[in-house]
C-alpha atoms as a PDB file:
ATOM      1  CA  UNK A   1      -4.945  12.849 -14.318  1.00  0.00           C
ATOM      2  CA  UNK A   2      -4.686   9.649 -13.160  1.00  0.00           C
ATOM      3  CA  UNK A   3      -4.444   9.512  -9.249  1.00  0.00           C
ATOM      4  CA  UNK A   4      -2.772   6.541  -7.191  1.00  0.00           C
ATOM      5  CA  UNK A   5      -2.957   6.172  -3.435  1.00  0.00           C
ATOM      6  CA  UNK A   6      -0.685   4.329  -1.310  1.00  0.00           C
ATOM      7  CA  UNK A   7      -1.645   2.974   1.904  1.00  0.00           C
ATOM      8  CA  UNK A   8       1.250   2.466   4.401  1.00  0.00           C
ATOM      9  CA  UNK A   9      -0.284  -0.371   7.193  1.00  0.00           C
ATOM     10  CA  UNK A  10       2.744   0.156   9.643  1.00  0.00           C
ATOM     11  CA  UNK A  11       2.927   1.935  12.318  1.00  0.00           C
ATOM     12  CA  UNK A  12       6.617   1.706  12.686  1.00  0.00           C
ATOM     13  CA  UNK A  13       8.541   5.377  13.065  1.00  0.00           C
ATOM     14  CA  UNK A  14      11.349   3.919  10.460  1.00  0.00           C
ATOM     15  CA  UNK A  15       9.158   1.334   8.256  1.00  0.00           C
ATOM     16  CA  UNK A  16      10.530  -0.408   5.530  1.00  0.00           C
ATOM     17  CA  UNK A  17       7.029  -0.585   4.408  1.00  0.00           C
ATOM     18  CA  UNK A  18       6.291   2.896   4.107  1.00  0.00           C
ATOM     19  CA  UNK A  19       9.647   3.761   2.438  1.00  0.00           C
ATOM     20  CA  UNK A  20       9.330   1.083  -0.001  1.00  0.00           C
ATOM     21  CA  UNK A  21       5.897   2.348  -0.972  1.00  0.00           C
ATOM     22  CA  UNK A  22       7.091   5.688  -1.532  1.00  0.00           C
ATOM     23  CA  UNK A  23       9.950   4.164  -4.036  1.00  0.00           C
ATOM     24  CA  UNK A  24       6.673   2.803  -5.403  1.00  0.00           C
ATOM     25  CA  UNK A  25       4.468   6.466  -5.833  1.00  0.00           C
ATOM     26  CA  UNK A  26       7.870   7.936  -6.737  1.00  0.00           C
ATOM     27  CA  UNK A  27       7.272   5.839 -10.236  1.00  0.00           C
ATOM     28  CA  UNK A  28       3.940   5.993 -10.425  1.00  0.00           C
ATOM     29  CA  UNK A  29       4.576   9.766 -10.219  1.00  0.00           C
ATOM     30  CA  UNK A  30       6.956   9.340 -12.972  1.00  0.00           C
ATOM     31  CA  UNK A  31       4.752   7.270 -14.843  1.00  0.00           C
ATOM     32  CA  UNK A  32       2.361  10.752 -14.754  1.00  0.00           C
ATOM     33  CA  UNK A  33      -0.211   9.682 -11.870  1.00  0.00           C
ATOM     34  CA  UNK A  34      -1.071  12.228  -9.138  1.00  0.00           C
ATOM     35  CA  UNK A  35       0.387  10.469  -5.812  1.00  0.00           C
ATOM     36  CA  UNK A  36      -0.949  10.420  -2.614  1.00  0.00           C
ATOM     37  CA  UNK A  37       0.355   8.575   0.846  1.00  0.00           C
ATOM     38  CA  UNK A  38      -1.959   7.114   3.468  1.00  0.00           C
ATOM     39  CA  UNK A  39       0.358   6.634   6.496  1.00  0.00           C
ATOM     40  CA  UNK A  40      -1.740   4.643   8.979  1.00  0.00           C
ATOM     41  CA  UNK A  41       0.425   5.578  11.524  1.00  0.00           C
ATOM     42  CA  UNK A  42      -0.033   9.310  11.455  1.00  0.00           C
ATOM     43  CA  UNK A  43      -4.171   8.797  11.561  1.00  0.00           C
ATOM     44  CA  UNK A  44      -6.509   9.080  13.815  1.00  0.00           C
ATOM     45  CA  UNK A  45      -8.555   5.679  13.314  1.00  0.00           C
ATOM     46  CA  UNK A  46     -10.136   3.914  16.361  1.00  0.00           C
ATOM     47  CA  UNK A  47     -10.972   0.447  15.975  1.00  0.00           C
ATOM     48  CA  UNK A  48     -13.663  -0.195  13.379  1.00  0.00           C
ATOM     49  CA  UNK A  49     -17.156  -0.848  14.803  1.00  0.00           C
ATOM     50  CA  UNK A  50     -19.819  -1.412  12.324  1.00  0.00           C
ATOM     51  CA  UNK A  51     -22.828   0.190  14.529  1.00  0.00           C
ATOM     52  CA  UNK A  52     -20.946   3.308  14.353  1.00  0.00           C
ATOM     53  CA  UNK A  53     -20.342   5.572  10.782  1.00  0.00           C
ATOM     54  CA  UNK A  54     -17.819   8.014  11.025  1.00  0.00           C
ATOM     55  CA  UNK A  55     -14.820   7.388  13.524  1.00  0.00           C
ATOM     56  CA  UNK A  56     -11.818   9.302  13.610  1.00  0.00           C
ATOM     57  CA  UNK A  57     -10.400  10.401  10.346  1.00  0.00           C
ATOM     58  CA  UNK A  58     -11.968   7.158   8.594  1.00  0.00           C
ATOM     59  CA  UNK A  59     -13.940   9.312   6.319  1.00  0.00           C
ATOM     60  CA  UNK A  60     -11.877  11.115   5.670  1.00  0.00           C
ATOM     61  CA  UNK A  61      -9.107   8.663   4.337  1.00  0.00           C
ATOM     62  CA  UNK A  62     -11.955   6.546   2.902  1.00  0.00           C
ATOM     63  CA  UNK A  63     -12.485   9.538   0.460  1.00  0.00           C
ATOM     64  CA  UNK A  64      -8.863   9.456  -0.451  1.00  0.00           C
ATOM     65  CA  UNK A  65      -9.361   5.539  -1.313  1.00  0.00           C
ATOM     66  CA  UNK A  66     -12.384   6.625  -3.221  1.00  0.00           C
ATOM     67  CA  UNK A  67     -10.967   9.216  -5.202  1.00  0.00           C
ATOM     68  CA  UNK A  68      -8.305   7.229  -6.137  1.00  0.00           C
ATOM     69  CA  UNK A  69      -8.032   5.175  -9.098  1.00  0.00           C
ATOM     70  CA  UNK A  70      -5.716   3.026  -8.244  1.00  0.00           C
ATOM     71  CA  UNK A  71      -4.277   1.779  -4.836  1.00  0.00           C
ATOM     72  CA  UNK A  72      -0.754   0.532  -3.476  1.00  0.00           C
ATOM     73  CA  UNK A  73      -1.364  -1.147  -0.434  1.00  0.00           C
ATOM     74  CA  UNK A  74       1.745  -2.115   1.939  1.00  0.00           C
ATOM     75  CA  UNK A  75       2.089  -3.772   5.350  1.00  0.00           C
ATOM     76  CA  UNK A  76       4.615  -5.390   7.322  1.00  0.00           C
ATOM     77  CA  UNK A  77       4.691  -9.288   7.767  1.00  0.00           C
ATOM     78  CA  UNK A  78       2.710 -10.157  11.556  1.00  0.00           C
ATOM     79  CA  UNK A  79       2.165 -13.832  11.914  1.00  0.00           C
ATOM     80  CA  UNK A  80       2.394 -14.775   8.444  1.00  0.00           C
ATOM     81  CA  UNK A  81      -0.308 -12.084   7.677  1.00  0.00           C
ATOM     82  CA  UNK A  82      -0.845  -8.252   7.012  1.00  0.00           C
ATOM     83  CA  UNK A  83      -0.957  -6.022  10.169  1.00  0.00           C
ATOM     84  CA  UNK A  84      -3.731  -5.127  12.699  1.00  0.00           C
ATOM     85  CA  UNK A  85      -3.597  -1.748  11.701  1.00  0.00           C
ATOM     86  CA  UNK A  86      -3.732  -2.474   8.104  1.00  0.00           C
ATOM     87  CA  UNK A  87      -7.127  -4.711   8.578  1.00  0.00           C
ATOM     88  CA  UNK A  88      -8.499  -2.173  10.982  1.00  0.00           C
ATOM     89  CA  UNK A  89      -8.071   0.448   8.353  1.00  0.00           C
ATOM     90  CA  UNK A  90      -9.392  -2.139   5.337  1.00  0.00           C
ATOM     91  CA  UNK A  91     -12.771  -2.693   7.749  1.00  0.00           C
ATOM     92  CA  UNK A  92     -13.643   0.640   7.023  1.00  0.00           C
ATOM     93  CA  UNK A  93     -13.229   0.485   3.142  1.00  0.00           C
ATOM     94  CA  UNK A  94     -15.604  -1.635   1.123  1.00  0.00           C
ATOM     95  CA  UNK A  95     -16.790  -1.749  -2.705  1.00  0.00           C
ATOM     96  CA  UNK A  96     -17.957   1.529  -2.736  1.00  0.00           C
ATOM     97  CA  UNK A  97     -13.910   2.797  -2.151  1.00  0.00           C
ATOM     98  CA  UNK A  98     -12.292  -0.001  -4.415  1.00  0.00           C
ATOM     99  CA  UNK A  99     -14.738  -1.028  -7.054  1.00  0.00           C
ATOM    100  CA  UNK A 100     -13.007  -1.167 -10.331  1.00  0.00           C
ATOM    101  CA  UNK A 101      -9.680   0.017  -8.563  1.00  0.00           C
ATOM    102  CA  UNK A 102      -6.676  -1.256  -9.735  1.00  0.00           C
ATOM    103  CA  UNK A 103      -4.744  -2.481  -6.194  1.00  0.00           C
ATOM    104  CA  UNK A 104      -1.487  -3.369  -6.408  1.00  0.00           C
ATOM    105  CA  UNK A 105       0.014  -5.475  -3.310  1.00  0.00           C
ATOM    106  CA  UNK A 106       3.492  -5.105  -0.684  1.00  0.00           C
ATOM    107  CA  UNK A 107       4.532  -6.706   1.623  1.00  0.00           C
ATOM    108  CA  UNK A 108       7.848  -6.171   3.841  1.00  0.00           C
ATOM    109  CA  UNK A 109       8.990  -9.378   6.036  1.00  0.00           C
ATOM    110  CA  UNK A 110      11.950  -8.961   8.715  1.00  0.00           C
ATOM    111  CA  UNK A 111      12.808 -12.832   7.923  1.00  0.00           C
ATOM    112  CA  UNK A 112      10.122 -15.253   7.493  1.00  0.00           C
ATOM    113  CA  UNK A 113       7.713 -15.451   4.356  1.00  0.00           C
ATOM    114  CA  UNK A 114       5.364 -13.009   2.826  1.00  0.00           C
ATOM    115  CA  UNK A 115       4.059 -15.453   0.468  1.00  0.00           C
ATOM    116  CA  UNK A 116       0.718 -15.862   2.976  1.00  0.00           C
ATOM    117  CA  UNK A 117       0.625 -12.144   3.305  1.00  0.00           C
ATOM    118  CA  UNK A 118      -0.088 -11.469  -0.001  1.00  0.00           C
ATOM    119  CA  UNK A 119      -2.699 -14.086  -0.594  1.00  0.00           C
ATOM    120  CA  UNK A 120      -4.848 -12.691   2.097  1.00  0.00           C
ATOM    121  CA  UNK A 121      -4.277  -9.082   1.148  1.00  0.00           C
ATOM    122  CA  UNK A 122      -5.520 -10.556  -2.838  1.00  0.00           C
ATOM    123  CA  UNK A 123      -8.622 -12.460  -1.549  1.00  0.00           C
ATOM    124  CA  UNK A 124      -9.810  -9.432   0.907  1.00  0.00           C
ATOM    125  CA  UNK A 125      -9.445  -6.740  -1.528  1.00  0.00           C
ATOM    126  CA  UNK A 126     -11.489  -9.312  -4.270  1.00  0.00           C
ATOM    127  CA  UNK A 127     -14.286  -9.361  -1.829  1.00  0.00           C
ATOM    128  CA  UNK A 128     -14.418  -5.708  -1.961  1.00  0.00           C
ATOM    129  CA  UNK A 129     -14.272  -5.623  -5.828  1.00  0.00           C
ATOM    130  CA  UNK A 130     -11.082  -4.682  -6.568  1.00  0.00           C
ATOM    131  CA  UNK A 131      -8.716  -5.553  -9.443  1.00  0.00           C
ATOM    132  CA  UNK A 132      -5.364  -6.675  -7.770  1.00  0.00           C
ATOM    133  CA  UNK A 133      -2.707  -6.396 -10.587  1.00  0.00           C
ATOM    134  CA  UNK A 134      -0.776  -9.638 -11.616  1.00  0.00           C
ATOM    135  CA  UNK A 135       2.907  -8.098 -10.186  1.00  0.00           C
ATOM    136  CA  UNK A 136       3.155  -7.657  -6.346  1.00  0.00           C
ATOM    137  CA  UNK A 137       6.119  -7.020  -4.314  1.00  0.00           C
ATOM    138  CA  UNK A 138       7.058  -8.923  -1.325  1.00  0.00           C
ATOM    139  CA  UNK A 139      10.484  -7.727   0.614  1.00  0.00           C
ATOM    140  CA  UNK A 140      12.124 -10.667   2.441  1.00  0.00           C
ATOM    141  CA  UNK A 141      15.038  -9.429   5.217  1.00  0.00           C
ATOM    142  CA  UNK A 142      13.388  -5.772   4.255  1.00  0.00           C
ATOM    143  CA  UNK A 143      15.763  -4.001   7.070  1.00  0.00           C
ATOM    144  CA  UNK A 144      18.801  -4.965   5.251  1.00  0.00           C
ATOM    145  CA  UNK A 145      17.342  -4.128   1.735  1.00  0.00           C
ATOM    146  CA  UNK A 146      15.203  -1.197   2.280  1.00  0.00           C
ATOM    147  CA  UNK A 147      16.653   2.367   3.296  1.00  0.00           C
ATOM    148  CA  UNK A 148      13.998   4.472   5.458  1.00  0.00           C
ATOM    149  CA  UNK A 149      14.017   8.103   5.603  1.00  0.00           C
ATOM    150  CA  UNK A 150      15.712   8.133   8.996  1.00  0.00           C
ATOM    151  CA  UNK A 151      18.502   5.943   7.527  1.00  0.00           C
ATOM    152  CA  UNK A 152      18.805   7.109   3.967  1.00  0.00           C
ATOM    153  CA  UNK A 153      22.218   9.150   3.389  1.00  0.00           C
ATOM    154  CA  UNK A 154      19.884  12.070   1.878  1.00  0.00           C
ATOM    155  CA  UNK A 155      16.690  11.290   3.429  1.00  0.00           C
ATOM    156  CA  UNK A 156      15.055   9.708   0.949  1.00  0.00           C
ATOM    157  CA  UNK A 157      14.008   6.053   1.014  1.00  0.00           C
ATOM    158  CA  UNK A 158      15.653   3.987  -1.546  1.00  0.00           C
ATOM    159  CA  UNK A 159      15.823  -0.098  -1.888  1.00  0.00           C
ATOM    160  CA  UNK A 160      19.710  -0.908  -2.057  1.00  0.00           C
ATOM    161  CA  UNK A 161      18.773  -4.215  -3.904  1.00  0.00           C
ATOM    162  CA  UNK A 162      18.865  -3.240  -8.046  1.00  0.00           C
ATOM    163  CA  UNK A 163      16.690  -6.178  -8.802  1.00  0.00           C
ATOM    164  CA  UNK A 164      14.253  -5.613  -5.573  1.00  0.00           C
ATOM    165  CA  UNK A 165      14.359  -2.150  -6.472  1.00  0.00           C
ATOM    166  CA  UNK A 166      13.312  -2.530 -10.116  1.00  0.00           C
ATOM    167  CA  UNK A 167      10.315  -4.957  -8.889  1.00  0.00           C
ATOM    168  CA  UNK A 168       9.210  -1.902  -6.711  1.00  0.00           C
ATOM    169  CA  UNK A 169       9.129   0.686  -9.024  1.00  0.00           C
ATOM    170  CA  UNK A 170       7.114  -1.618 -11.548  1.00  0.00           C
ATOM    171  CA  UNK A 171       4.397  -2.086  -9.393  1.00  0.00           C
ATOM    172  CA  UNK A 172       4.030   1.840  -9.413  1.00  0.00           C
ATOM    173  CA  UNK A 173       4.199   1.856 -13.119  1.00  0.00           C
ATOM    174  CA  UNK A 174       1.756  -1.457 -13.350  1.00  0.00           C
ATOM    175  CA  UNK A 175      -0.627   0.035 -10.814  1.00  0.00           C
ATOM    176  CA  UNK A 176      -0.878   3.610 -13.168  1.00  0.00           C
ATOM    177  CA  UNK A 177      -1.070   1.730 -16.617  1.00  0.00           C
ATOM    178  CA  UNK A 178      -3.985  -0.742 -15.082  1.00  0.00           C
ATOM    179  CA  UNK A 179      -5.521   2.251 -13.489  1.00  0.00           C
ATOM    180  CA  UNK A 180      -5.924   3.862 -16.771  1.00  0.00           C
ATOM    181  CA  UNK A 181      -6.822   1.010 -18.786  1.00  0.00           C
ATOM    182  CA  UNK A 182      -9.769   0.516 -16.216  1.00  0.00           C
ATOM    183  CA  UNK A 183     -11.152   4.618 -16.458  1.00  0.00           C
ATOM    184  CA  UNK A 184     -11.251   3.951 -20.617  1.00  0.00           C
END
């Protein structure tokens, strides 16, 4: 079975970026894939420091990257980039977790642009030797389009823009078909 990972790069209580990445695995679990969420903000991972190996639970969530054959990575919009916590986590991780992984990109802006934050999420995951699909997501105003769990009717996260929504659970589906077509 195919497996796809999702790593959430926030560590806001009520992010848009998580839920929007679980609207995300909710396809690519429809789309048959075996789903699995990384939620930086529930782990315990010091800052990277390349004289030391094991930190924390970085090999622990390195594995999960490894055994995964493809890879949604979100983060929140900081400075026109991707989030501290999201690089700190993506200095652990080189070719050996994302060589010939299929990678599929988020990113969740409060108001400015995400347009930057994608691009550097694309070249630093093709240094690593990763395949980022052609479709990414970027959420512009995400607090006004993007339901968390905490303020979701039912408690499940849901994008209240059709279009935005549809672009979402694509990327799942894109992320499990190129993940396939790559283990052939």
């Amino acid at each position: 079975m195919t497996r796809i990972a999702a790593v959430s790069g926030s560590r806001s209580a009520d992010s848009t970026t998580r839920a929007a990445l679980r609207v995300a695995l909710d396809a690519a679990a429809d789309a048959g894939a075996d789903t699995d969420l990384i939620d930086l903000a529930a782990a315990d991972l010091p800052l990277y420091h390349p004289e030391e190996d094991a930190q924390g639970d970085s090999e622990e969530l390195k594995r999960r990257v490894r055994e995964a054959d493809g890879v949604l990575a979100g983060t929140p919009v900081y400075r026109g980039s991707y989030s501290s916590t999201f690089k700190n986590f993506h200095d652990f991780c080189g070719s050996d977790e994302y060589a010939n992984t299929a990678v599929g990109l988020l990113a969740t802006a409060g108001g400015g642009s995400y347009g930057g934050t994608l691009e550097h999420l694309r070249s630093t995951f093709r240094n690593v030797h990763a395949w980022t699909v052609p479709h990414e997501v970027g959420i512009q105003g995400a607090s006004s389009k993007v339901e968390t769990v905490a303020a979701s009717p039912d408690g499940e996260p849901r994008i209240t823009d059709e279009d935005l929504r549809g672009r979402t659970e694509r990327l799942g589906r894109v992320v499990v078909e190129h993940a396939e077509r790559m283990r052939e």
